[in-house]
N, C-alpha and C. Protein backbone atom coordinates (compact mmCIF):
# COMPACT_ATOMS: atom_id res chain seq x y z
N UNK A 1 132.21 97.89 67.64
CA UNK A 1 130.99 98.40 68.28
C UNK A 1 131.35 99.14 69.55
N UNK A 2 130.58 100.18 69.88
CA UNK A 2 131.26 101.27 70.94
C UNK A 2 130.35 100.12 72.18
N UNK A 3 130.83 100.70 73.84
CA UNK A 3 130.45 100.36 74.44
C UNK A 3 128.95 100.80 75.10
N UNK A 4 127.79 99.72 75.39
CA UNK A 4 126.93 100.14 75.96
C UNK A 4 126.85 99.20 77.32
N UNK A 5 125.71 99.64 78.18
CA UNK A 5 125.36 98.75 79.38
C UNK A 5 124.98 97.40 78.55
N UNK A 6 124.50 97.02 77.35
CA UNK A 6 124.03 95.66 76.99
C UNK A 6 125.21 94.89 76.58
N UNK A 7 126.69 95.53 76.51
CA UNK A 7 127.72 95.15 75.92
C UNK A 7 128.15 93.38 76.66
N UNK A 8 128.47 92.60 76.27
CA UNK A 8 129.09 91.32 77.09
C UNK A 8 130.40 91.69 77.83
N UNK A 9 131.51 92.55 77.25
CA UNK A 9 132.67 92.87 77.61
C UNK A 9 132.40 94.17 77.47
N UNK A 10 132.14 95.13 79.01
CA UNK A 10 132.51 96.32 78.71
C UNK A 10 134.29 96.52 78.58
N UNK A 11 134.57 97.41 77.50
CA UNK A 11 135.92 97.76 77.79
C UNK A 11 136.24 99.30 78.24
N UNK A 12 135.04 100.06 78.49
CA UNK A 12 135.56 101.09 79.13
C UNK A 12 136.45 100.93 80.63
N UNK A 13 137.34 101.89 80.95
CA UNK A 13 138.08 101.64 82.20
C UNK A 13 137.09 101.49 83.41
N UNK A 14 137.33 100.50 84.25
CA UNK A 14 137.03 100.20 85.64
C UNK A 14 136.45 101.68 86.72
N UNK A 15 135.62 101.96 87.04
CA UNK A 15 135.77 103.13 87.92
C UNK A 15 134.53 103.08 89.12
N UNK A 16 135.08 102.06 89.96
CA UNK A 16 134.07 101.28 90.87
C UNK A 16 133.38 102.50 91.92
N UNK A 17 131.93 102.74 92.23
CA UNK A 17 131.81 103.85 92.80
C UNK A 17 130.78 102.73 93.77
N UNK A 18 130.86 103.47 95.18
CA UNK A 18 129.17 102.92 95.84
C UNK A 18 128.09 103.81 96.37
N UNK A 19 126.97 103.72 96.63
CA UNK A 19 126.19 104.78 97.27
C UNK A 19 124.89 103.76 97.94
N UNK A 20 124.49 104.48 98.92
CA UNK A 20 122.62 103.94 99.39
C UNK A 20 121.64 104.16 99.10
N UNK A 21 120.98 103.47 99.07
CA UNK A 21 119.85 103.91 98.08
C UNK A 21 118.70 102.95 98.99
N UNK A 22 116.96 103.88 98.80
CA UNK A 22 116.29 103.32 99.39
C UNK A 22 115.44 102.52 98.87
N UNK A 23 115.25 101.45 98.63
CA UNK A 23 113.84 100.74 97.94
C UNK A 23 112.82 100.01 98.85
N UNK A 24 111.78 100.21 98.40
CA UNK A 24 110.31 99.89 99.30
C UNK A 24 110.46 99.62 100.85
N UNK A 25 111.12 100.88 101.31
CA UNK A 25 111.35 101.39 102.21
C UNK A 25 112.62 101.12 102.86
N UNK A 26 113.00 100.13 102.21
CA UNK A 26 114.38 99.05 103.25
C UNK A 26 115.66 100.27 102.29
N UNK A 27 116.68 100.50 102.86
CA UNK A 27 117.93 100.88 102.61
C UNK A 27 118.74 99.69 102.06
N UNK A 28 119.52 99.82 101.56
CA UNK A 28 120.52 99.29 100.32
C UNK A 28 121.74 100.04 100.31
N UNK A 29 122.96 99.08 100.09
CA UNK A 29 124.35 100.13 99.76
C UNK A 29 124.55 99.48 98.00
N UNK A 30 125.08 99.81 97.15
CA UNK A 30 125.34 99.49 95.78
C UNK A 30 126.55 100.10 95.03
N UNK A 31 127.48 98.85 95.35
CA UNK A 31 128.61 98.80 94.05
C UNK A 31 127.75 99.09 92.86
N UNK A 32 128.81 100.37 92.18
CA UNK A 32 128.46 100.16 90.53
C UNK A 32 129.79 100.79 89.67
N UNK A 33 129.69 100.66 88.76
CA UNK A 33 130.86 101.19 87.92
C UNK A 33 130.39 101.75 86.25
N UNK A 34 131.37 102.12 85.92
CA UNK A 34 131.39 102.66 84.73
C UNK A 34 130.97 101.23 83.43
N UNK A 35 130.04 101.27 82.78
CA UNK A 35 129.97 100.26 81.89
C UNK A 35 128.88 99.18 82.20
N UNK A 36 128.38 99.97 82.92
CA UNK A 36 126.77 99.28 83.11
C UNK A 36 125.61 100.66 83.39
N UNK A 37 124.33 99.89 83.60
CA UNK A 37 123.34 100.75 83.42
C UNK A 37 122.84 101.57 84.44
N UNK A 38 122.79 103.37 84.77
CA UNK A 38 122.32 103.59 85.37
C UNK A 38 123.67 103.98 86.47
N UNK A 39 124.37 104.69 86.37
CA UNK A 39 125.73 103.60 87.14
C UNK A 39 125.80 104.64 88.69
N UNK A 40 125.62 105.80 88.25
CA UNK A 40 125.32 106.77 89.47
C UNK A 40 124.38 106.85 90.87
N UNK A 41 123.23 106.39 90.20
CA UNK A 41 121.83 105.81 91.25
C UNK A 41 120.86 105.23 90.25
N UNK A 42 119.62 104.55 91.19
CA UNK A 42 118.92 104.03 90.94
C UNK A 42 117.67 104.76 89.94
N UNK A 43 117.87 104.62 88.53
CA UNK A 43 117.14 105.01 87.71
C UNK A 43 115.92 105.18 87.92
N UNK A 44 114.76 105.89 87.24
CA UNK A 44 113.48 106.50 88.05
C UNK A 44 112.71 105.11 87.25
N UNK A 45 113.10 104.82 86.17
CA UNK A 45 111.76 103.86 85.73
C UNK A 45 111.90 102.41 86.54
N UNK A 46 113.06 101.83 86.60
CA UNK A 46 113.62 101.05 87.69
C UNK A 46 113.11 101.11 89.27
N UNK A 47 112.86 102.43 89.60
CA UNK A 47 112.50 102.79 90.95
C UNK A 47 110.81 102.35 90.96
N UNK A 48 110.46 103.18 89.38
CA UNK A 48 108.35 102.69 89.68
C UNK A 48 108.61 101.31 89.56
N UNK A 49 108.92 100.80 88.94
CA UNK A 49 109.07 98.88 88.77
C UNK A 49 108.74 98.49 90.24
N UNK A 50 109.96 98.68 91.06
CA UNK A 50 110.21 98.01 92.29
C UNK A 50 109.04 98.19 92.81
N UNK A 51 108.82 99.64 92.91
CA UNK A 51 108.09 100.57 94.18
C UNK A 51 106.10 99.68 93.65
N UNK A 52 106.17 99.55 92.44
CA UNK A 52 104.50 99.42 91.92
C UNK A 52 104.62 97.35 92.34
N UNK A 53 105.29 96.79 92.01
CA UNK A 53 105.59 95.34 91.94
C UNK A 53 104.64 95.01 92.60
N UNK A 54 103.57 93.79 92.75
CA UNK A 54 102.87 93.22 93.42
C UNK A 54 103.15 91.91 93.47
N UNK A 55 103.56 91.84 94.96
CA UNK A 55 103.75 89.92 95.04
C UNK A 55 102.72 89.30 94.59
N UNK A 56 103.18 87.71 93.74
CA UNK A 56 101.79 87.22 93.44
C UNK A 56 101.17 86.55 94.04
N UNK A 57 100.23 86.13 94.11
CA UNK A 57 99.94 84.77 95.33
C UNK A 57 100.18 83.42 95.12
N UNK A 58 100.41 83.36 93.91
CA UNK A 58 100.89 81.72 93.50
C UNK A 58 102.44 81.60 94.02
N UNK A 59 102.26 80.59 94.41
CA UNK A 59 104.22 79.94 94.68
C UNK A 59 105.14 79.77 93.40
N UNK A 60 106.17 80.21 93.54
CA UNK A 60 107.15 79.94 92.42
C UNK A 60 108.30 81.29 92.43
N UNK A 61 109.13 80.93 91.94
CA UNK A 61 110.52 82.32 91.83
C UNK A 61 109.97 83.24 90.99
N UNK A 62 111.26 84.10 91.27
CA UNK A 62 111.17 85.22 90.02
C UNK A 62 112.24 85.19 89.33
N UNK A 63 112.40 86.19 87.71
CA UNK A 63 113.55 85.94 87.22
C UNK A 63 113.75 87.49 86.81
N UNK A 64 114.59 87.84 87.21
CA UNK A 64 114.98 89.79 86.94
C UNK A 64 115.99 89.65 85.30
N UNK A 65 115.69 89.99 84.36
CA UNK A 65 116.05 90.27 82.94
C UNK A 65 116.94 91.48 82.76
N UNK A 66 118.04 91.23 82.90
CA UNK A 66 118.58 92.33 82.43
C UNK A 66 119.15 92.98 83.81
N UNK A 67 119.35 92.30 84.53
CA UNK A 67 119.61 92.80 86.12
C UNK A 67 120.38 93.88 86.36
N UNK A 68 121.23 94.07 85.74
CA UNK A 68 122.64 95.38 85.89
C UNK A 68 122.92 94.27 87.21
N UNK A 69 123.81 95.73 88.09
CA UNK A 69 123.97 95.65 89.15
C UNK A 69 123.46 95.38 90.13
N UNK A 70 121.97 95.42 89.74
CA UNK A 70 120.77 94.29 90.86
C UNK A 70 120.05 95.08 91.78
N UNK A 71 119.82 95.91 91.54
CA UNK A 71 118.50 97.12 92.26
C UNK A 71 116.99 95.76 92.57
N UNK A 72 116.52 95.91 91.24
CA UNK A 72 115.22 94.97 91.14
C UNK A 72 115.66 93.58 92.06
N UNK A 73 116.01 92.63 91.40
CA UNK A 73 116.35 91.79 91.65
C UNK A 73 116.64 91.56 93.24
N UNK A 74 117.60 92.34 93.76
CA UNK A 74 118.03 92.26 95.05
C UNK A 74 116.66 92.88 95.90
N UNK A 75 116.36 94.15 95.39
CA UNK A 75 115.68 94.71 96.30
C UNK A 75 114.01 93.69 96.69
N UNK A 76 113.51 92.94 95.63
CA UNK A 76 112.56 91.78 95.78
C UNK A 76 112.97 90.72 96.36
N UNK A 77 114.41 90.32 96.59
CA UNK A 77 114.63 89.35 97.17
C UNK A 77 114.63 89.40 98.60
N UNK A 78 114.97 90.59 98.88
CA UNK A 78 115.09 91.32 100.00
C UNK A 78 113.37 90.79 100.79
N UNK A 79 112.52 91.35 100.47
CA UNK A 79 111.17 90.95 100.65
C UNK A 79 110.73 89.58 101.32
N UNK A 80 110.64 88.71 100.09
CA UNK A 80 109.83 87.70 100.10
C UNK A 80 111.54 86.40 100.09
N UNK A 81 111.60 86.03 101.55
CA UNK A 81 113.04 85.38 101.43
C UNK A 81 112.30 83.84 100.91
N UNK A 82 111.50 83.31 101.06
CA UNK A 82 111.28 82.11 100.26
C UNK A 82 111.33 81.83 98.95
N UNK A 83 111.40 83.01 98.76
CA UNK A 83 111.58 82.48 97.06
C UNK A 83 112.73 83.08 96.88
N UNK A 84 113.18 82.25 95.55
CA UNK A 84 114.62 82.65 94.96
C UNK A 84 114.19 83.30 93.73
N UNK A 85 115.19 84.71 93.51
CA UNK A 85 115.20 86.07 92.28
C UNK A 85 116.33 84.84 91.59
N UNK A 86 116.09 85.15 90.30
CA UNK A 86 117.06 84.66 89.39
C UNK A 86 117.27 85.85 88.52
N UNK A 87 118.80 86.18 88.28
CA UNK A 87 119.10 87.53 88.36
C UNK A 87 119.90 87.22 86.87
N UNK A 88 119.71 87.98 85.64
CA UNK A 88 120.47 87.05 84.60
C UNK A 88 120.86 88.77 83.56
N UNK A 89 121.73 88.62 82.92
CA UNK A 89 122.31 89.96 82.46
C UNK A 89 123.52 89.13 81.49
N UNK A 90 123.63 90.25 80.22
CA UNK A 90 125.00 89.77 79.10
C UNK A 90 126.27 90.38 79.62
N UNK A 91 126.26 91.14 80.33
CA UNK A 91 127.02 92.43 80.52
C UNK A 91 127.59 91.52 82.02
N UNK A 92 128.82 91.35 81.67
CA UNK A 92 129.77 90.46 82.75
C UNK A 92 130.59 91.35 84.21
N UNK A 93 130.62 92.77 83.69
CA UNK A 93 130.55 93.58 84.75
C UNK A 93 129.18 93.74 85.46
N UNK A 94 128.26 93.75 85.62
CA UNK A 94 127.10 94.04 86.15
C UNK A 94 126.92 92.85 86.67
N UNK A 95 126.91 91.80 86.06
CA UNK A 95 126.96 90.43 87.43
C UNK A 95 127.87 90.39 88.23
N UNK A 96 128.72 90.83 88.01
CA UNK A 96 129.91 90.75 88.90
C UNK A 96 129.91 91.71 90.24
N UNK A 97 129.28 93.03 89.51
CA UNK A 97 128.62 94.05 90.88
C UNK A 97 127.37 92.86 91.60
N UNK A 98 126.29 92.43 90.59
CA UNK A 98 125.09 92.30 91.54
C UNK A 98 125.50 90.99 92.62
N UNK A 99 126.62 90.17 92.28
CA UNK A 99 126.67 89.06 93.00
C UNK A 99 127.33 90.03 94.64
N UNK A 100 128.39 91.04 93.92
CA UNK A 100 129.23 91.46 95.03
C UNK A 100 127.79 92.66 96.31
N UNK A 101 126.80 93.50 95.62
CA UNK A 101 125.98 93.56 96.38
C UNK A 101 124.82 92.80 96.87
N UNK A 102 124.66 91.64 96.13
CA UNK A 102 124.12 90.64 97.16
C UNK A 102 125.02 90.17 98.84
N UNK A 103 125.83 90.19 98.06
CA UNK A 103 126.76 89.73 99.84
C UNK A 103 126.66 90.80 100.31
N UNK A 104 126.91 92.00 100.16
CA UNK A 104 126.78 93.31 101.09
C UNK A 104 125.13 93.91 101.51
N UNK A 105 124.88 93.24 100.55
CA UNK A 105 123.67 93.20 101.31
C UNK A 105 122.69 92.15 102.26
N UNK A 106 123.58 91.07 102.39
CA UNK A 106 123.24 89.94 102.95
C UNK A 106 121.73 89.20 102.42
N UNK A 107 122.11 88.95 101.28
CA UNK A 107 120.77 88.45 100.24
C UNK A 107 120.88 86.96 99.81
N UNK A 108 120.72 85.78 100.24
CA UNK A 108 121.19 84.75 99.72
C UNK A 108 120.47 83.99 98.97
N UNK A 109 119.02 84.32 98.16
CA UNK A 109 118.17 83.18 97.96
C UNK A 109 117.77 84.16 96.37
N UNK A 110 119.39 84.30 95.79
CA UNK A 110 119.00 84.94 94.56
C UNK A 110 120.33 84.31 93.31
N UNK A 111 120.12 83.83 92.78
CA UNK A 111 120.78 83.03 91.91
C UNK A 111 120.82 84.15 90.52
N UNK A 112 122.35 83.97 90.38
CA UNK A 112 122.81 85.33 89.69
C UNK A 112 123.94 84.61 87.99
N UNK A 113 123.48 85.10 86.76
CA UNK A 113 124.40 84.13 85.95
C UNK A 113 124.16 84.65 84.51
N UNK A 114 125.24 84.45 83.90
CA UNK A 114 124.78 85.41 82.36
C UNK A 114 123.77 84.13 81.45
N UNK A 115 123.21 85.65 80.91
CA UNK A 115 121.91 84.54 80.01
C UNK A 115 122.09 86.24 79.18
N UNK A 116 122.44 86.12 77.39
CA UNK A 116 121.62 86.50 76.37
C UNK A 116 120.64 86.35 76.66
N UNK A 117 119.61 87.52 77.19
CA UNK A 117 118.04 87.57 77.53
C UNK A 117 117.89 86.99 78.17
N UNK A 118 116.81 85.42 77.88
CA UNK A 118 116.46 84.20 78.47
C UNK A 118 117.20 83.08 78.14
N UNK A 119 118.25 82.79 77.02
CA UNK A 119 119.04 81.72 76.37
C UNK A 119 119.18 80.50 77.29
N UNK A 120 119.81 81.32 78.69
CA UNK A 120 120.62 80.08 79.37
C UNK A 120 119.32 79.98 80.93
N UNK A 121 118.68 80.30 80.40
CA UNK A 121 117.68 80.15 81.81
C UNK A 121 117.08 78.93 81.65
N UNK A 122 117.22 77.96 82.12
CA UNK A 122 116.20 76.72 81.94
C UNK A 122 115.02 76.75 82.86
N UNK A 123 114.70 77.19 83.83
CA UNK A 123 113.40 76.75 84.50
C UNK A 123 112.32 77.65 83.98
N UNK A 124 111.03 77.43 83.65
CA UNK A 124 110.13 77.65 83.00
C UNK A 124 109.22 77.41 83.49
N UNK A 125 109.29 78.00 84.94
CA UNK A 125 107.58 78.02 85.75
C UNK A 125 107.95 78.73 86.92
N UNK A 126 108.37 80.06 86.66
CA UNK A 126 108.69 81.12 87.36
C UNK A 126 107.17 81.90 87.22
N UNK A 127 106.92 82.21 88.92
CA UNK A 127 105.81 83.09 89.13
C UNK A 127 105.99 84.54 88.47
N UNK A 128 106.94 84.84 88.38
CA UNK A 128 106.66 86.24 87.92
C UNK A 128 108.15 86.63 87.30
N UNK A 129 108.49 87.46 86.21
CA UNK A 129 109.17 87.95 85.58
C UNK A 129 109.40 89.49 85.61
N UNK A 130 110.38 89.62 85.80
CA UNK A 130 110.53 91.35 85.93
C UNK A 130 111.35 92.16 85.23
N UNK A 131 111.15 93.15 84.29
CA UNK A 131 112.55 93.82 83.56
C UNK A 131 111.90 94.80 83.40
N UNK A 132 113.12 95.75 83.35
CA UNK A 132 113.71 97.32 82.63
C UNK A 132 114.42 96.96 81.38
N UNK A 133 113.78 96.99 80.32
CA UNK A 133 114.27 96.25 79.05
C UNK A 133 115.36 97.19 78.58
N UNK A 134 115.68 96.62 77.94
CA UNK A 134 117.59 97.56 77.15
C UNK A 134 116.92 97.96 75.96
N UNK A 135 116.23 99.44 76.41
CA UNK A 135 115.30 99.84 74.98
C UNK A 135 116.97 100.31 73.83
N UNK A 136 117.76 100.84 74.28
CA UNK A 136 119.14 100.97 73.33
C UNK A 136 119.21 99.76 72.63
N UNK A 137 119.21 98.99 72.87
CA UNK A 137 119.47 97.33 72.01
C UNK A 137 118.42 97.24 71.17
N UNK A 138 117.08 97.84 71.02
CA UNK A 138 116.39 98.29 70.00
C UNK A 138 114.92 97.19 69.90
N UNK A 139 114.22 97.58 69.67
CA UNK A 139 112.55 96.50 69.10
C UNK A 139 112.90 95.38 69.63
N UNK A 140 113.63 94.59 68.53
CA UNK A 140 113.65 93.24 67.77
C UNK A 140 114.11 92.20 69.64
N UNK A 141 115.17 93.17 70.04
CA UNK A 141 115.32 92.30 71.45
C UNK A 141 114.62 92.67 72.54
N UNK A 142 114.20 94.16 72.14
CA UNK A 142 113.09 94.00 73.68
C UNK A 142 112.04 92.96 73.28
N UNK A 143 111.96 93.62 72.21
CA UNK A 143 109.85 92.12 72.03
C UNK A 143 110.50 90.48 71.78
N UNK A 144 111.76 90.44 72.02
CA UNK A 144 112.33 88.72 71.96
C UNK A 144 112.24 88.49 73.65
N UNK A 145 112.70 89.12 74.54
CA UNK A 145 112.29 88.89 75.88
C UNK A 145 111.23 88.99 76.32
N UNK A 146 110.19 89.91 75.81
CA UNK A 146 108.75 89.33 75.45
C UNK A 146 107.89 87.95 75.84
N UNK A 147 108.33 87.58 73.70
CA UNK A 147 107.95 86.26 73.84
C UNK A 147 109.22 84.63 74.74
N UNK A 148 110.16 85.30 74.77
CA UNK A 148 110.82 84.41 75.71
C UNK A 148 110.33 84.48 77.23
N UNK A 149 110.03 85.28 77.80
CA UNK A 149 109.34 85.08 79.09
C UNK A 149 108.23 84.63 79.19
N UNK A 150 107.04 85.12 78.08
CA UNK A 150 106.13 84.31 77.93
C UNK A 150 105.98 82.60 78.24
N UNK A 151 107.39 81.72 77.94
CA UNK A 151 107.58 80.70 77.66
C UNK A 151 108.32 80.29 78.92
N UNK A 152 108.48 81.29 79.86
CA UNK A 152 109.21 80.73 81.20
C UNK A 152 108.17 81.03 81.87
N UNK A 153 106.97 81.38 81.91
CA UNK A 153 106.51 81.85 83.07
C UNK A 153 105.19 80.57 83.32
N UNK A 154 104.91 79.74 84.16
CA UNK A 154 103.87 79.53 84.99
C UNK A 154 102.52 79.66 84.35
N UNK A 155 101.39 78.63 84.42
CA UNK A 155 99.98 79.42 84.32
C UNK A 155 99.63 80.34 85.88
N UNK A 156 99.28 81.45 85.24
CA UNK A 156 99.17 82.15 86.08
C UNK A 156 100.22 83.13 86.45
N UNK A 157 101.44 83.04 86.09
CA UNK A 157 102.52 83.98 86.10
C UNK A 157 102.31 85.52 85.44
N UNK A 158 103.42 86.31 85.76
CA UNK A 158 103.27 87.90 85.08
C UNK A 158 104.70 88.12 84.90
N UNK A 159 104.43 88.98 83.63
CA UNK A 159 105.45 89.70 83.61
C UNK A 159 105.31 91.00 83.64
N UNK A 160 106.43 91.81 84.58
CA UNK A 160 106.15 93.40 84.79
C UNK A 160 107.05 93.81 84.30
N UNK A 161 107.01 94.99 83.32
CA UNK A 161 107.83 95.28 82.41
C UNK A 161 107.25 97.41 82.91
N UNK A 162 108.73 97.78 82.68
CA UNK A 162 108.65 98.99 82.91
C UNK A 162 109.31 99.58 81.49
N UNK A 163 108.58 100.91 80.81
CA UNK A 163 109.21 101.63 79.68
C UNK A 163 108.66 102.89 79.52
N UNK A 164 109.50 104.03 78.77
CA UNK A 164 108.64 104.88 78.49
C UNK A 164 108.15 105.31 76.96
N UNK A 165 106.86 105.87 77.58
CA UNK A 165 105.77 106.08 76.11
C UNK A 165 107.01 106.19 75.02
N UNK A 166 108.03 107.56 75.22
CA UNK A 166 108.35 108.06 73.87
C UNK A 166 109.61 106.64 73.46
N UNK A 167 109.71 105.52 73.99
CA UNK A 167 110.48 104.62 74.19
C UNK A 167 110.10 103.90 73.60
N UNK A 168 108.79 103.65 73.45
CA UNK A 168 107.96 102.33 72.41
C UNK A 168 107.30 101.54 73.20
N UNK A 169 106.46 102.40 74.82
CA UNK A 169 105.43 102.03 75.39
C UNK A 169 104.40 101.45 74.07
N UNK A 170 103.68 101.89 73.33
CA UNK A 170 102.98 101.56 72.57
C UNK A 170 102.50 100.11 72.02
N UNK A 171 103.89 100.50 70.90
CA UNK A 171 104.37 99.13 70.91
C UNK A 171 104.27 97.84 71.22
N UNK A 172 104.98 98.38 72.42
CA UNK A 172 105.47 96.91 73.19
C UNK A 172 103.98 96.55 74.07
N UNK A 173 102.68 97.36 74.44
CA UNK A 173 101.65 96.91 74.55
C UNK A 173 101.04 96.01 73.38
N UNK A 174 101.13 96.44 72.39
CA UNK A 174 100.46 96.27 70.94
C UNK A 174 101.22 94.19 71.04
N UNK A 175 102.65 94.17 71.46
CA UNK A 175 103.33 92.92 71.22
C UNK A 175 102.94 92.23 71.99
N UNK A 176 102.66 92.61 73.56
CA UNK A 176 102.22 92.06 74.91
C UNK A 176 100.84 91.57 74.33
N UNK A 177 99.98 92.11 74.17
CA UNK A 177 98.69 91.73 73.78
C UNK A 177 98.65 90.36 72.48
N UNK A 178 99.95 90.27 72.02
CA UNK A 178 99.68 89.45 70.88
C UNK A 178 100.21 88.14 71.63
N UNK A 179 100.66 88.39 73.01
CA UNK A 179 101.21 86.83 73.30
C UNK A 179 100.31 86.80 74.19
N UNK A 180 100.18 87.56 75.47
CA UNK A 180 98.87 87.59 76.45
C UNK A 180 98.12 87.79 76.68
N UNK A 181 97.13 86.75 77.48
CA UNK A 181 95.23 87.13 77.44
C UNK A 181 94.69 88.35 78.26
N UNK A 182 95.87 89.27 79.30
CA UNK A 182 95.69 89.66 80.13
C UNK A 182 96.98 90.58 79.81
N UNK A 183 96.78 92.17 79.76
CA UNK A 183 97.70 93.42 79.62
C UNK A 183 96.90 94.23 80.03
N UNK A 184 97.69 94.77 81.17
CA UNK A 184 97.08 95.87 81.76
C UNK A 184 98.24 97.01 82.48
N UNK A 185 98.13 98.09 82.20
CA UNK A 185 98.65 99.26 82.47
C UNK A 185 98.34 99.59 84.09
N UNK A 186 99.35 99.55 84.59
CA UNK A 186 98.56 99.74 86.29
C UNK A 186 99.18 100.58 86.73
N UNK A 187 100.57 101.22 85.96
CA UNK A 187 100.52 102.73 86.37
C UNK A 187 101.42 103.32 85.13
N UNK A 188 100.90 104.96 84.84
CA UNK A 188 101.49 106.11 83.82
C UNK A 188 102.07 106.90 84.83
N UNK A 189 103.73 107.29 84.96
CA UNK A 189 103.89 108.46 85.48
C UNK A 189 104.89 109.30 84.66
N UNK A 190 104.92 110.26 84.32
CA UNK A 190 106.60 111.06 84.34
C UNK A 190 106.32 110.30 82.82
N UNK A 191 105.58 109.75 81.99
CA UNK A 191 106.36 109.32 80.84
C UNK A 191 106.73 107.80 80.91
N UNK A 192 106.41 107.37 82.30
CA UNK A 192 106.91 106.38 82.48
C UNK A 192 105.50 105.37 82.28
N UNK A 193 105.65 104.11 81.70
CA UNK A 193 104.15 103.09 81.88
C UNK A 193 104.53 101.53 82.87
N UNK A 194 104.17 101.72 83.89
CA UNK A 194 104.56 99.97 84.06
C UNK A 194 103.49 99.78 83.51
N UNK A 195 103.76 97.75 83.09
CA UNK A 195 102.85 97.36 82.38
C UNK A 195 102.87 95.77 83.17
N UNK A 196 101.40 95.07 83.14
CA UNK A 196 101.90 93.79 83.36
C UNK A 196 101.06 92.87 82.40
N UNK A 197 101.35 91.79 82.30
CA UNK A 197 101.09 90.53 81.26
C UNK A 197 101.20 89.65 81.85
N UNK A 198 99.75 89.06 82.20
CA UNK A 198 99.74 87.79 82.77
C UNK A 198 98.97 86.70 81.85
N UNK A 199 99.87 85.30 82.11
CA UNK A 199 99.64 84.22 81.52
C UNK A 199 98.48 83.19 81.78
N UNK A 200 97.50 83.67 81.17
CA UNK A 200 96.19 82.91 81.93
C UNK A 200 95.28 81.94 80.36
């Protein structure tokens, strides 16, 4: 199998780059490399995620799906320091960046660790859930993180999920609606839909 960002072992060669980048207003520096997602800067659908995100008002963590190198993840933790981001990714280079820009970014209340999707996540009353799904890895595993978050999240929890229309926005509303009482589109841009699903 050739290499993608969802790969467990990238084996393309090492080619560690960094740059700054701004999210919800605060500045950021970010290790990234060859063999994860996005590896140049901070991807645009990744960027509406962060930038649209609404803290919730209920108490409880978050859990970032698919973290890469930790844009989302870090940049929310950054925010709200009482709660802890749980930052989870297959791809063993990309944890290895997001742990190393958590320290450079002086972020400590974000717990970082490989999980197939949700597999190895045990806590299951996380306020809110957040991903840029690995539409390359195809249907069957975006709509499995789906209904697996469904099953970690809180009454009252959300999940915010960012994709685009020609991507299988559709879709993945059509799947959202079959697990949650509550789907709502709260912003279209560029092609892009965030979406959220809350557990009520």
């Amino acid at each position: 199998m050739s290499d993608h960002y969802y790969s467990e072992k990238p084996t393309v060669d090492s080619e560690e780059r960094d740059f700054a980048f701004t999210l919800r207003g605060k500045s950021f520096r970010f290790f990234s490399d060859r063999g994860v997602f996005s590896k140049s800067e901070i991807d645009y659908g990744s960027q509406l995620l962060i930038d649209s995100f609404v803290f919730p008002t209920i108490e409880g963590d978050f859990l970032d799906v698919g973290c890469g190198y930790g844009p989302i993840g870090l940049s929310l933790a950054s925010v709200e320091k009482d709660r802890v981001v749980h930052m989870v990714d297959i791809n063993e280079r990309a944890l290895n960046l997001s742990s190393k820009n958590a320290d450079r970014n002086s972020i400590n209340n974000v717990k970082i660790y490989k999980s197939d999707r949700l597999v190895n996540v045990e806590k299951n009353d996380f306020a809110a859930i957040i991903t840029n799904p690995p539409i390359r890895a195809g249907k069957q595993i975006v709509h499995s993180i789906f209904e697996q978050s469904f099953e970690h999240l809180k009454e009252q929890g959300e999940l915010w999920i960012v994709i685009q229309k020609k991507q299988g926005a559709p879709s993945a509303i059509e799947k959202l609606e079959s697990l949650f009482n509550e789907v709502d589109i709260v912003l279209k841009k560029k092609g892009y839909y965030i979406i959220v699903a809350k557990k009520v």
